[in-house]
C-alpha atoms as a PDB file:
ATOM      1  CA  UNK A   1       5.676  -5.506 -19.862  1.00  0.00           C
ATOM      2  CA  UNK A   2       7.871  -6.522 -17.138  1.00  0.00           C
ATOM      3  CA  UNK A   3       8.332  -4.213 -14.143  1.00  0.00           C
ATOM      4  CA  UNK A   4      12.414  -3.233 -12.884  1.00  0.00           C
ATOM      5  CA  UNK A   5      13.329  -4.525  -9.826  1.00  0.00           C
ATOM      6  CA  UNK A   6      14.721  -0.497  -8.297  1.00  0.00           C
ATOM      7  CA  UNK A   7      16.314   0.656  -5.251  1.00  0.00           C
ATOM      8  CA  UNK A   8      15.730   4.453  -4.029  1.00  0.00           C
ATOM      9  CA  UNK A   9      18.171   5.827  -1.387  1.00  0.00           C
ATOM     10  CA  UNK A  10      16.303   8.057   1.205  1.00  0.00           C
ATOM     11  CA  UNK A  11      17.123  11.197   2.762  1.00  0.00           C
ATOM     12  CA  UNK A  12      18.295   9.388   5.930  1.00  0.00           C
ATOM     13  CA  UNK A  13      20.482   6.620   4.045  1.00  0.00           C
ATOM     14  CA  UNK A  14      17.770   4.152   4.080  1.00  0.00           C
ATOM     15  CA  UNK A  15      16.447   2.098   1.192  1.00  0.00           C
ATOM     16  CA  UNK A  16      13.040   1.405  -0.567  1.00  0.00           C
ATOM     17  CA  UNK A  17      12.927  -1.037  -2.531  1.00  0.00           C
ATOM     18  CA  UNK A  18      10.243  -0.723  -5.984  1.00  0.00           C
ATOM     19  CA  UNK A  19       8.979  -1.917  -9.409  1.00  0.00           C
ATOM     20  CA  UNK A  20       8.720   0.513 -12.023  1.00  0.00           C
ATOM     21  CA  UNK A  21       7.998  -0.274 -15.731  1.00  0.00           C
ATOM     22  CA  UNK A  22      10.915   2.182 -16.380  1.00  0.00           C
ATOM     23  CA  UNK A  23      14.243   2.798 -15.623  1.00  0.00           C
ATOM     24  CA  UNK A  24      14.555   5.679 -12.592  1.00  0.00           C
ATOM     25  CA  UNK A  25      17.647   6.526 -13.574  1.00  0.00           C
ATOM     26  CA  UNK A  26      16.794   6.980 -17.629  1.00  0.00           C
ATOM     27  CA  UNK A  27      17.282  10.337 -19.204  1.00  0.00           C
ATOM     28  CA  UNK A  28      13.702  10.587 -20.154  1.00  0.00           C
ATOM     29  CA  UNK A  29      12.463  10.001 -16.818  1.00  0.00           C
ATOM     30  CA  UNK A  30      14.821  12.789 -15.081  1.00  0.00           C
ATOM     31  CA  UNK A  31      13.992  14.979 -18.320  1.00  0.00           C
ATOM     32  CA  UNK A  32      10.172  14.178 -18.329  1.00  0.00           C
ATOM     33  CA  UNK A  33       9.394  14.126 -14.090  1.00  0.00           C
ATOM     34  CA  UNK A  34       8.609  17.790 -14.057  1.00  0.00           C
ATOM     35  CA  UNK A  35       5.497  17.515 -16.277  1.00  0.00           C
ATOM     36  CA  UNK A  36       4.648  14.271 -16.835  1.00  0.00           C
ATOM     37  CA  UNK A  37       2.431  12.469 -13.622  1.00  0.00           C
ATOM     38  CA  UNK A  38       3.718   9.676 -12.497  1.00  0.00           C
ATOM     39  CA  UNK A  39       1.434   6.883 -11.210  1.00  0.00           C
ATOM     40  CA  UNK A  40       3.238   5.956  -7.547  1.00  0.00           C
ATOM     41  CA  UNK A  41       1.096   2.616  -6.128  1.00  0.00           C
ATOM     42  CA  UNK A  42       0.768   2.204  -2.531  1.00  0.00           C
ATOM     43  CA  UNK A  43       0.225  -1.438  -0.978  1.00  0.00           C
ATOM     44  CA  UNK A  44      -1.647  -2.510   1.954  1.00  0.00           C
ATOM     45  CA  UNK A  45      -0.872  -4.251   4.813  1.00  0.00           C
ATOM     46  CA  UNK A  46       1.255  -7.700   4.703  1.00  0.00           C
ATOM     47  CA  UNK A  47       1.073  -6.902   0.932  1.00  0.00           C
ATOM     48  CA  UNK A  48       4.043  -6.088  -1.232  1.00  0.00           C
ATOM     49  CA  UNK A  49       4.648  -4.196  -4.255  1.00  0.00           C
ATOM     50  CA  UNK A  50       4.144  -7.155  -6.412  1.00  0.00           C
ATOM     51  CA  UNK A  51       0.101  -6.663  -5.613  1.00  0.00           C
ATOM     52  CA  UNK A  52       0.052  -4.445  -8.180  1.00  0.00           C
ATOM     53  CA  UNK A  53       2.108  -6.312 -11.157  1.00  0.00           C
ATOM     54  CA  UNK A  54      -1.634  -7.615 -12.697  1.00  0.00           C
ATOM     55  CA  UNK A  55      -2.552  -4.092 -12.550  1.00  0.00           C
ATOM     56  CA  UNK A  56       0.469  -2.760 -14.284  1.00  0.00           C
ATOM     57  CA  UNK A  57       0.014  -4.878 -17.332  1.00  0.00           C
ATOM     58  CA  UNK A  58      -2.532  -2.904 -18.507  1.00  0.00           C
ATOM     59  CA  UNK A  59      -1.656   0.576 -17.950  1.00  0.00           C
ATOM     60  CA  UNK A  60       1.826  -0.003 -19.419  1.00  0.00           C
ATOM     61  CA  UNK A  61       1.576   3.624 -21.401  1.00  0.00           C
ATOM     62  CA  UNK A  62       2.084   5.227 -18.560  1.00  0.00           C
ATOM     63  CA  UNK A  63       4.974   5.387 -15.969  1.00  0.00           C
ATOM     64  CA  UNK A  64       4.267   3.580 -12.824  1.00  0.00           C
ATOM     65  CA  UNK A  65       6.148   3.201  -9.966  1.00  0.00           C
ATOM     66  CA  UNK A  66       5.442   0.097  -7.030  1.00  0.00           C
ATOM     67  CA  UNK A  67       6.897   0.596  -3.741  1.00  0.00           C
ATOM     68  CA  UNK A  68       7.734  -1.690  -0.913  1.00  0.00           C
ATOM     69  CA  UNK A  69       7.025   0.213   1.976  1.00  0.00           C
ATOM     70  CA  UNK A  70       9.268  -0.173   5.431  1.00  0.00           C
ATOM     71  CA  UNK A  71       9.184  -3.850   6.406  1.00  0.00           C
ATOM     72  CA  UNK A  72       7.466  -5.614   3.711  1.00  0.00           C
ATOM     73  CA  UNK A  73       8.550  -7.574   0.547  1.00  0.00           C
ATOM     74  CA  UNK A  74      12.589  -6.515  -0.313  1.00  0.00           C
ATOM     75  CA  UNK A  75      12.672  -2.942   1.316  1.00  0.00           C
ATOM     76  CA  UNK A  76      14.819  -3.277   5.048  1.00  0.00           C
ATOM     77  CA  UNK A  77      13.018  -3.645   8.148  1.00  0.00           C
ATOM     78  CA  UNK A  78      12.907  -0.989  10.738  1.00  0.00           C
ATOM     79  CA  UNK A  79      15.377  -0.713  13.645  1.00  0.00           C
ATOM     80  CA  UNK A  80      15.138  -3.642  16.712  1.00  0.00           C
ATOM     81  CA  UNK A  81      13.619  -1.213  18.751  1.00  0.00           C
ATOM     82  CA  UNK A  82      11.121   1.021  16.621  1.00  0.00           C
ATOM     83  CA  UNK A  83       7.661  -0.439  15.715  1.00  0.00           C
ATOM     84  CA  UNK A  84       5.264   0.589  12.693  1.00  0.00           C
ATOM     85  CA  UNK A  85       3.508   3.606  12.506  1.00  0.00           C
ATOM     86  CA  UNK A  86       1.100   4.824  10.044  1.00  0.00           C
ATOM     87  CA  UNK A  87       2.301   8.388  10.104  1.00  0.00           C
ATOM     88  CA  UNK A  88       5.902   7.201   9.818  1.00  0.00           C
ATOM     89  CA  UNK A  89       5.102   5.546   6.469  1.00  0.00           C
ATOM     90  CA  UNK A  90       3.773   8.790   5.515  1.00  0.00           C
ATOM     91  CA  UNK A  91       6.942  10.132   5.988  1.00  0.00           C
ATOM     92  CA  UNK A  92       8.725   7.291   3.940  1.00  0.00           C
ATOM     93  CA  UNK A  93       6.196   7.973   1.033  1.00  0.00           C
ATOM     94  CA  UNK A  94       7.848  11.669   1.190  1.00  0.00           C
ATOM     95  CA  UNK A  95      10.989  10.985   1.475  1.00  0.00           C
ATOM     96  CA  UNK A  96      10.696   8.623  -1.826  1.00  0.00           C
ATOM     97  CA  UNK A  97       8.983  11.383  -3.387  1.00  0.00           C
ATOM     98  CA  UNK A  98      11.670  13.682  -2.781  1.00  0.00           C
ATOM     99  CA  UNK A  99      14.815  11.742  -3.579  1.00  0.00           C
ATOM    100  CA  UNK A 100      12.909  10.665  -7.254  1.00  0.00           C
ATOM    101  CA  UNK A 101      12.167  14.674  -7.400  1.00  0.00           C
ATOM    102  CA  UNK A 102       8.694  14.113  -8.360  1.00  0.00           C
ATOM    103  CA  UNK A 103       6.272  17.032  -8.442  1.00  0.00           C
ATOM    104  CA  UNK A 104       3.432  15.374 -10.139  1.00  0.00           C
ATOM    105  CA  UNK A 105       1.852  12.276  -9.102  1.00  0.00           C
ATOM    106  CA  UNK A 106      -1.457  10.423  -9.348  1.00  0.00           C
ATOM    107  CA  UNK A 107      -1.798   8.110  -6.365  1.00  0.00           C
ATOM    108  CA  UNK A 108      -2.843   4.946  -5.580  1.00  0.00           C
ATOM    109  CA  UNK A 109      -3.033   2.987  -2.765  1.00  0.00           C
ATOM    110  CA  UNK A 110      -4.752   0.151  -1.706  1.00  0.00           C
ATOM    111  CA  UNK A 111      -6.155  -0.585   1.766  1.00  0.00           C
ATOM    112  CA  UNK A 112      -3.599   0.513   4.378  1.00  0.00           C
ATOM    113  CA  UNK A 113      -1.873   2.208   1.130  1.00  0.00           C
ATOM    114  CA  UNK A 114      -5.202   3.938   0.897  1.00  0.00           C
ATOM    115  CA  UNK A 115      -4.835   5.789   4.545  1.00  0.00           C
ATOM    116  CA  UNK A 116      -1.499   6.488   3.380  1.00  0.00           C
ATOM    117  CA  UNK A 117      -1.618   8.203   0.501  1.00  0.00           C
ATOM    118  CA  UNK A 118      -4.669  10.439   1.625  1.00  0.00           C
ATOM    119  CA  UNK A 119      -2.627  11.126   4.713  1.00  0.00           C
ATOM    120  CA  UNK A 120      -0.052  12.076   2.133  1.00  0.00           C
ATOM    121  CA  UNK A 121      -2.349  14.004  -0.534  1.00  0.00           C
ATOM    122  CA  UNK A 122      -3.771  16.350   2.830  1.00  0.00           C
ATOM    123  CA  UNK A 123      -0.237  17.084   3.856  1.00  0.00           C
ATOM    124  CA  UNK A 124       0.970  17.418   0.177  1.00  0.00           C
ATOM    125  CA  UNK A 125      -1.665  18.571  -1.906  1.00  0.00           C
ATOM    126  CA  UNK A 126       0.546  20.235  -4.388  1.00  0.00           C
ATOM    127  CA  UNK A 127       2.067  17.356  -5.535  1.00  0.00           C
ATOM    128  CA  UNK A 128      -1.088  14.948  -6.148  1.00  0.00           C
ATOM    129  CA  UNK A 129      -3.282  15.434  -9.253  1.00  0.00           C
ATOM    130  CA  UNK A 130      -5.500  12.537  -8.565  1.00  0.00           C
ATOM    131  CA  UNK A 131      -6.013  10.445  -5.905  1.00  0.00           C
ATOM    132  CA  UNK A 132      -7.230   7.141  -6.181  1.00  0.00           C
ATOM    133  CA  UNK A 133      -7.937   4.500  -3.340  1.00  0.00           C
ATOM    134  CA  UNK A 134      -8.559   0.651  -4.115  1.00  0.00           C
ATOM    135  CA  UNK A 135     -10.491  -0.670  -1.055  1.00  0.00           C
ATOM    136  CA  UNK A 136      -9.923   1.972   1.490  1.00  0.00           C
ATOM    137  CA  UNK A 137     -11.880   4.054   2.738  1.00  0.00           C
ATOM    138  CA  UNK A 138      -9.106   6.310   3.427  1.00  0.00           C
ATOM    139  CA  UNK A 139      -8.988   5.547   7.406  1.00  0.00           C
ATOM    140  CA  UNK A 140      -9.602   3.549  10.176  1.00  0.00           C
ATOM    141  CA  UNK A 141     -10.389   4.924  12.968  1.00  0.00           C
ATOM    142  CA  UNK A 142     -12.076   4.232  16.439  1.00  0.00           C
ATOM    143  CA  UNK A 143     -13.878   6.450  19.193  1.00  0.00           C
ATOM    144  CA  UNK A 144     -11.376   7.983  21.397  1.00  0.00           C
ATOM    145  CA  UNK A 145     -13.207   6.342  24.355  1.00  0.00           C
ATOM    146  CA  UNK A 146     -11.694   3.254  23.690  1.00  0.00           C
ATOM    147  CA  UNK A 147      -8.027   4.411  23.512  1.00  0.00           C
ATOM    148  CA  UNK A 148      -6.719   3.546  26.200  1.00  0.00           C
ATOM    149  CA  UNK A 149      -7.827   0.309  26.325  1.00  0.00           C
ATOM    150  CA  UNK A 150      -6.299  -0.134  22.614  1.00  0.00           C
ATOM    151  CA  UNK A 151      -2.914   0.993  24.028  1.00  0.00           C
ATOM    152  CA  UNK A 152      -2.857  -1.631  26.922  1.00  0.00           C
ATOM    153  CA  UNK A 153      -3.547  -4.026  24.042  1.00  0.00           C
ATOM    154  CA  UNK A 154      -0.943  -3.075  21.782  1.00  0.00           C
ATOM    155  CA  UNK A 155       1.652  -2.763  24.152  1.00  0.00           C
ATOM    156  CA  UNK A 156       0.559  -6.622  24.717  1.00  0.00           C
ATOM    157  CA  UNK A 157       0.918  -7.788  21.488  1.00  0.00           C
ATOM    158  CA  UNK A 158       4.423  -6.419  21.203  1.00  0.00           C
ATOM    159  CA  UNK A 159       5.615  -8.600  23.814  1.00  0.00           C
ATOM    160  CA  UNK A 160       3.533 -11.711  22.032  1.00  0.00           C
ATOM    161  CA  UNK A 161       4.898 -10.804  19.003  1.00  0.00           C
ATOM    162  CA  UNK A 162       8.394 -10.389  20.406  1.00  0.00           C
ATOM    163  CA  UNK A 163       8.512 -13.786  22.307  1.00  0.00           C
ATOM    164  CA  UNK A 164       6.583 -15.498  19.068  1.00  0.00           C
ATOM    165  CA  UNK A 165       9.448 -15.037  16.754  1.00  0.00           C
ATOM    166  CA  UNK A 166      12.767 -14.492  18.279  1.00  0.00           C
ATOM    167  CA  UNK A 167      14.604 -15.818  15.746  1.00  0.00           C
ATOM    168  CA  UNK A 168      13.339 -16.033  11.910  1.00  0.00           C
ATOM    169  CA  UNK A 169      13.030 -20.037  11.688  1.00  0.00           C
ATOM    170  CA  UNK A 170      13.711 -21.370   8.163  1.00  0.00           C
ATOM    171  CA  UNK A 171      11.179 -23.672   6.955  1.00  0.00           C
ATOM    172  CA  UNK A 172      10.989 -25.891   3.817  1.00  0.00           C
ATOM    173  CA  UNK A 173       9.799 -24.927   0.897  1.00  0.00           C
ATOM    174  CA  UNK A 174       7.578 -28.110   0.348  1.00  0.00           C
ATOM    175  CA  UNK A 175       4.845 -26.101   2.797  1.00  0.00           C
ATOM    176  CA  UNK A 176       4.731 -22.927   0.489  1.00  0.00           C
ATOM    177  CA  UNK A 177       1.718 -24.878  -1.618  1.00  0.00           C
ATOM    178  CA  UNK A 178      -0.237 -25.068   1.389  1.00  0.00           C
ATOM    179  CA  UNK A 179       0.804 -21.450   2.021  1.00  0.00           C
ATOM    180  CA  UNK A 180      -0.068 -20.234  -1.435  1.00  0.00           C
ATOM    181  CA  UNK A 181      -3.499 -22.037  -0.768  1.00  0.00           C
ATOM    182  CA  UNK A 182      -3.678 -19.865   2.889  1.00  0.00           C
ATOM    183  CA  UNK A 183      -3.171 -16.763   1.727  1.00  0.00           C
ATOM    184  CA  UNK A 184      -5.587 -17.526  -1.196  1.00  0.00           C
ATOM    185  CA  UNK A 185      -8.487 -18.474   0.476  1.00  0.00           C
ATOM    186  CA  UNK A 186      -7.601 -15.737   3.146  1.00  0.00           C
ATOM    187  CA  UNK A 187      -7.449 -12.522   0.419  1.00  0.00           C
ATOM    188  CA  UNK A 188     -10.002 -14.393  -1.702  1.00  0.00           C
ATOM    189  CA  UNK A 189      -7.342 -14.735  -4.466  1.00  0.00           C
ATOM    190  CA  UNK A 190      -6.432 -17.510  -7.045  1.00  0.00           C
ATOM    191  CA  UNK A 191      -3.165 -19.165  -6.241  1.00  0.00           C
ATOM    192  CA  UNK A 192      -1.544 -17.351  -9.068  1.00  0.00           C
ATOM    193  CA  UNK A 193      -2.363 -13.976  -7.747  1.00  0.00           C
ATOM    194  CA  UNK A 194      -1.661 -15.389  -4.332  1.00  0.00           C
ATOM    195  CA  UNK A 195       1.512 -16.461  -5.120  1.00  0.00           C
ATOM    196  CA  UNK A 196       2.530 -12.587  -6.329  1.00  0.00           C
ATOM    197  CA  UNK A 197       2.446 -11.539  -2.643  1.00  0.00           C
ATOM    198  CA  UNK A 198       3.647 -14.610  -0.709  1.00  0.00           C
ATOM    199  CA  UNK A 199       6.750 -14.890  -2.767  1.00  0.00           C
ATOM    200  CA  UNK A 200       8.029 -11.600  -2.473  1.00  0.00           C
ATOM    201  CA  UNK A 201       7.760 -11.938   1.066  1.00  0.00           C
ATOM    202  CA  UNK A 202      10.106 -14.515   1.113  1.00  0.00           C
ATOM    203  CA  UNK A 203      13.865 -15.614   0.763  1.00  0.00           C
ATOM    204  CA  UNK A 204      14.554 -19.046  -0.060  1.00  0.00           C
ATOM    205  CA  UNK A 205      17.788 -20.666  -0.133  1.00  0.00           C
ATOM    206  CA  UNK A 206      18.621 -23.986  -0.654  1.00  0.00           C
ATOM    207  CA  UNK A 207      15.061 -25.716  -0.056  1.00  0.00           C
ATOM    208  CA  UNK A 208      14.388 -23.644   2.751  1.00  0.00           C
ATOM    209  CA  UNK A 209      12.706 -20.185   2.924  1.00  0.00           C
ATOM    210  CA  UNK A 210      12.374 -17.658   5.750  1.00  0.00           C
ATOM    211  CA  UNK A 211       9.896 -14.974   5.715  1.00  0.00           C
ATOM    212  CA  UNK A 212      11.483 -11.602   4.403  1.00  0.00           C
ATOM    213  CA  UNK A 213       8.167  -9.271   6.134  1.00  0.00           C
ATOM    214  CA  UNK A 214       8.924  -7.783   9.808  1.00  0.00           C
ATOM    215  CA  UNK A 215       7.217 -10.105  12.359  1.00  0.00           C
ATOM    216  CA  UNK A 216       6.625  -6.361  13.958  1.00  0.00           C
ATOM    217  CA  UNK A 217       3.684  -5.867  11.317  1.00  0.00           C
ATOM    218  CA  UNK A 218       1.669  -8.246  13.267  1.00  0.00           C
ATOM    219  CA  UNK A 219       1.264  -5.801  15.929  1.00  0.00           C
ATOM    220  CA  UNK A 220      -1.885  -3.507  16.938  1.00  0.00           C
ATOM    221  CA  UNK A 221      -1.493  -0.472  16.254  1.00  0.00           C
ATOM    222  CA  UNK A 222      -1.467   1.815  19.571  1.00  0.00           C
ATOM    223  CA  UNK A 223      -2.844   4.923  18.542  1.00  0.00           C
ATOM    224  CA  UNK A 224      -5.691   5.127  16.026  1.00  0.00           C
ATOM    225  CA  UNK A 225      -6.770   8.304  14.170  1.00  0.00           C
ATOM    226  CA  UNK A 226     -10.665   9.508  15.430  1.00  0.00           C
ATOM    227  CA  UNK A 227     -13.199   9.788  13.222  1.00  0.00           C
ATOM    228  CA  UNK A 228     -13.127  13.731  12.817  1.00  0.00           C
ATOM    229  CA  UNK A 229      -9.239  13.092  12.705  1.00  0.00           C
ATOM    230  CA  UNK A 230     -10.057  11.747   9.589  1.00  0.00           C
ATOM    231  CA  UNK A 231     -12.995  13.800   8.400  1.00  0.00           C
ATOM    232  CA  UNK A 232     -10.220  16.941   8.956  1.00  0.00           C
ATOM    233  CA  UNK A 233      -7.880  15.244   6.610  1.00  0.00           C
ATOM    234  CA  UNK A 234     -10.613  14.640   3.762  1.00  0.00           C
ATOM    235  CA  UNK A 235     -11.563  18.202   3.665  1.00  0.00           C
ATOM    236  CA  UNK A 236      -8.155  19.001   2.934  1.00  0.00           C
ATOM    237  CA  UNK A 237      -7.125  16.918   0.281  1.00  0.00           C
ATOM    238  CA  UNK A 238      -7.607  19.234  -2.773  1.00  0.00           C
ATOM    239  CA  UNK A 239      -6.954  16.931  -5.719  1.00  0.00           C
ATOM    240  CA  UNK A 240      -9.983  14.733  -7.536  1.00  0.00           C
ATOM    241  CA  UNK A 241     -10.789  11.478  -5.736  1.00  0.00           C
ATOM    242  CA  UNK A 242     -11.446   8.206  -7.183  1.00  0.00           C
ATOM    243  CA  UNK A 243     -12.921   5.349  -4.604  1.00  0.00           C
ATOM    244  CA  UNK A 244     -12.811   1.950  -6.768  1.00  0.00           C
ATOM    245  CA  UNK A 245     -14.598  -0.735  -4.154  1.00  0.00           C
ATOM    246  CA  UNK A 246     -14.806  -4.619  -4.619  1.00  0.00           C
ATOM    247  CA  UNK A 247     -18.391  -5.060  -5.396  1.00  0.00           C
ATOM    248  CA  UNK A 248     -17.437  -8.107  -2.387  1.00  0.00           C
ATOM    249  CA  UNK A 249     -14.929  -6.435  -0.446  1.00  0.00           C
ATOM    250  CA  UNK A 250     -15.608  -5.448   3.152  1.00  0.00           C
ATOM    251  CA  UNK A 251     -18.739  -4.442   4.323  1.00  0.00           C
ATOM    252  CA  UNK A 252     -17.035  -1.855   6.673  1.00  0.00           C
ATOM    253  CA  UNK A 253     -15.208  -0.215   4.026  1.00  0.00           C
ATOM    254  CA  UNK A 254     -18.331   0.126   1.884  1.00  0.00           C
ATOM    255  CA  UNK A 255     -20.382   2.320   4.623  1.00  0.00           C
ATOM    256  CA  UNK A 256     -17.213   4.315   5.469  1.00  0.00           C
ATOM    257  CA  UNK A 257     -16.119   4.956   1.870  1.00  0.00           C
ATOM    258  CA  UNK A 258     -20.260   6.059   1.299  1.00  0.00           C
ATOM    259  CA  UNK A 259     -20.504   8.473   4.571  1.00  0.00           C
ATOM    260  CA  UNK A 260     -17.171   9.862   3.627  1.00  0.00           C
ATOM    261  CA  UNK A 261     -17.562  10.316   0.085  1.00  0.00           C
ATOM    262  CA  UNK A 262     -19.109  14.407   0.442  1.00  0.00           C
ATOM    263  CA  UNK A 263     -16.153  15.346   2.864  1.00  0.00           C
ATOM    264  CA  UNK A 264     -13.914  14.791  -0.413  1.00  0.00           C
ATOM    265  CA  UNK A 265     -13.670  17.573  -2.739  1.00  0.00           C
ATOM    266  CA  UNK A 266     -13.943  15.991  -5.740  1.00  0.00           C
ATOM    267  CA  UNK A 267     -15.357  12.482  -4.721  1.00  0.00           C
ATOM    268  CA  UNK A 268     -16.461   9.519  -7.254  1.00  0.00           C
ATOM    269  CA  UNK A 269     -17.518   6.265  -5.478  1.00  0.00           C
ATOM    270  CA  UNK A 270     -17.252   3.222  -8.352  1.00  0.00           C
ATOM    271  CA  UNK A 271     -17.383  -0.794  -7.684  1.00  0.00           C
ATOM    272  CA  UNK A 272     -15.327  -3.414  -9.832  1.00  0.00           C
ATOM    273  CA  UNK A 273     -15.792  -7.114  -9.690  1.00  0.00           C
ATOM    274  CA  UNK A 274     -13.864  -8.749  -6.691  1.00  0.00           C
ATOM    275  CA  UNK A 275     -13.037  -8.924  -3.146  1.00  0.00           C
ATOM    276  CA  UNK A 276     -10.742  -6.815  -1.067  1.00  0.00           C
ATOM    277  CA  UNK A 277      -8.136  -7.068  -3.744  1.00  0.00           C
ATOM    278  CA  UNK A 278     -10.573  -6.544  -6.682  1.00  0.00           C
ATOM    279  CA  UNK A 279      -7.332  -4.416  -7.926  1.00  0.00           C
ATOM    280  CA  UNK A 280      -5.284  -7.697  -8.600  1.00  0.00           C
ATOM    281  CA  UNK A 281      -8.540 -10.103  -9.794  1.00  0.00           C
ATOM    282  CA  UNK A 282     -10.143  -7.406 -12.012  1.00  0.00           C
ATOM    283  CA  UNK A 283      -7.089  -5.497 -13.089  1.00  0.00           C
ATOM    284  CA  UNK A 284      -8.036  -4.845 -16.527  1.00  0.00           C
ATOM    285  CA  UNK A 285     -11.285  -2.787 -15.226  1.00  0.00           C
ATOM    286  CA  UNK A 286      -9.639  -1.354 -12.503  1.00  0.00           C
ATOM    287  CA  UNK A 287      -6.810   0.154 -14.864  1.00  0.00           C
ATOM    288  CA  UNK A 288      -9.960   1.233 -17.907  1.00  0.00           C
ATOM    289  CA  UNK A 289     -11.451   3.368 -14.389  1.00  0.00           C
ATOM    290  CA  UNK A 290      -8.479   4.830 -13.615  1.00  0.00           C
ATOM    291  CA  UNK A 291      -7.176   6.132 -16.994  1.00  0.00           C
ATOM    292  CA  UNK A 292     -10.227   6.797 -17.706  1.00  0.00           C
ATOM    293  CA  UNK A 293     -10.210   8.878 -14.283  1.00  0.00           C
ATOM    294  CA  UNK A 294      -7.050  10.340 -14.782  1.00  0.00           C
ATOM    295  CA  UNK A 295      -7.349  11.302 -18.694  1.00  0.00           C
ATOM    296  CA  UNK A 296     -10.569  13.054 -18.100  1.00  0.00           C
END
């Protein structure tokens, strides 16, 4: 089933782009949001909403929804002079919520999506019946003693960042092979899957492209969440938790998601065959563990 290229309008007048394997706009959808859960995917960093297309495939009984968050794939870039926040795409994630009017969601998020959508699930908890994280751990977070040396460093790499790419340089599209091939070997993807991501992050016009994705993403970020930061927002996220881990993802991930699993209140730890994105190269036994997750 093909997903629907969507728009949602925000609170604030701002746009998020999506793919949803249904109409937003249908009368069943309006008639059916109130008690039917819908499944709202949340990417990870550099990613897109098109990460999750392989998954989609194979839960196509049920209504999913794929969002672009702020700055990434076709959803607009944040003002010249804001940056990217976590917590801000927290708020985003609400704001979507609210203008769809959805009171019942199962979500998943991936990575970075991950931290989001537990951040989102602690704040929230009424409006998350399951929560389910591909490759995430749920945080990242670092020992307060080193905080102020992270902000001198992130304050740096705005002004890299800034000076890197003034102006968006267009580039021809007889280097996206070698790009595909980058981003391949870098997520541990095929080229197809690769391919998903990169060109969704683009905008190509006659046989040159420019990158679509906010050079402001490469940024650190300047203020990191502590470990019990974190631990506090576990304990309050009421709804069941799913952890699906690449049986090769990262190492790091894998000892977090394992020391954190007993702070959730309904925890279940499971691996599936793949990398960091396991989600995208195993996406038939990713989607059997989360129906299966979600039906029980």
């Amino acid at each position: 089933m093909d997903l629907i290229e969507q728009k949602v309008k925000l609170f604030d007048g701002r746009e998020i782009s999506c793919l949803a394997n249904f109409s937003l706009s249908s009368e069943q959808f309006v008639n059916e949001q109130s008690t039917k859960a819908v499944n709202l995917c949340v990417h990870g960093w550099l990613d897109n909403a098109a990460s999750f297309i392989p998954l989609s495939q194979y839960l196509t009984e049920l209504p999913l929804i794929a969002l672009d968050l702020a700055g990434h794939g076709l959803s607009a870039h944040r003002s010249a002079d804001a940056h990217y926040h976590l917590i801000d795409w927290v708020y985003d994630l609400h704001l979507f919520i609210e203008a769809l009017n959805l009171t019942t969601i199962n979500l998943i998020g991936h990575s970075m999506g991950g931290m989001i959508a537990c951040l989102y699930s602690a704040t929230y908890p009424q409006s998350v019946s399951n929560l389910i994280l591909l490759e995430s751990a749920g945080a990242f977070t670092q020992d307060e003693r080193f905080f102020v040396d992270n902000l001198r460093q992130a304050f740096v790499s705005r002004k890299e960042t800034q000076k890197k790419y003034q102006t968006n340089k267009k580039r021809d599209v007889s280097v996206l092979q070698s790009l595909y091939k980058t981003r391949a070997m870098h997520s541990n993807l095929n080229i197809e899957l690769a391919r998903l991501i990169v060109d969704r992050n683009i905008r190509v016009c006659a046989q040159k492209f420019v990158w679509k994705s906010d050079k402001k993403l490469n940024t650190l970020s300047p203020i990191r969440l502590t470990e019990s930061q974190a631990q506090a927002i576990f304990r309050s996220i009421v709804s069941p938790v799913l952890i699906l881990l690449g049986d090769n993802g990262y190492p790091e991930i894998k000892k977090s998601a394992a020391e954190r699993l007993q702070l959730f209140n309904r925890g279940k730890l499971q691996f599936i065959n793949g990398g960091h994105h396991a989600h995208m190269q195993s996406a038939k036994q990713t989607a059997k563990l989360i129906r299966n997750f979600i039906s029980r």
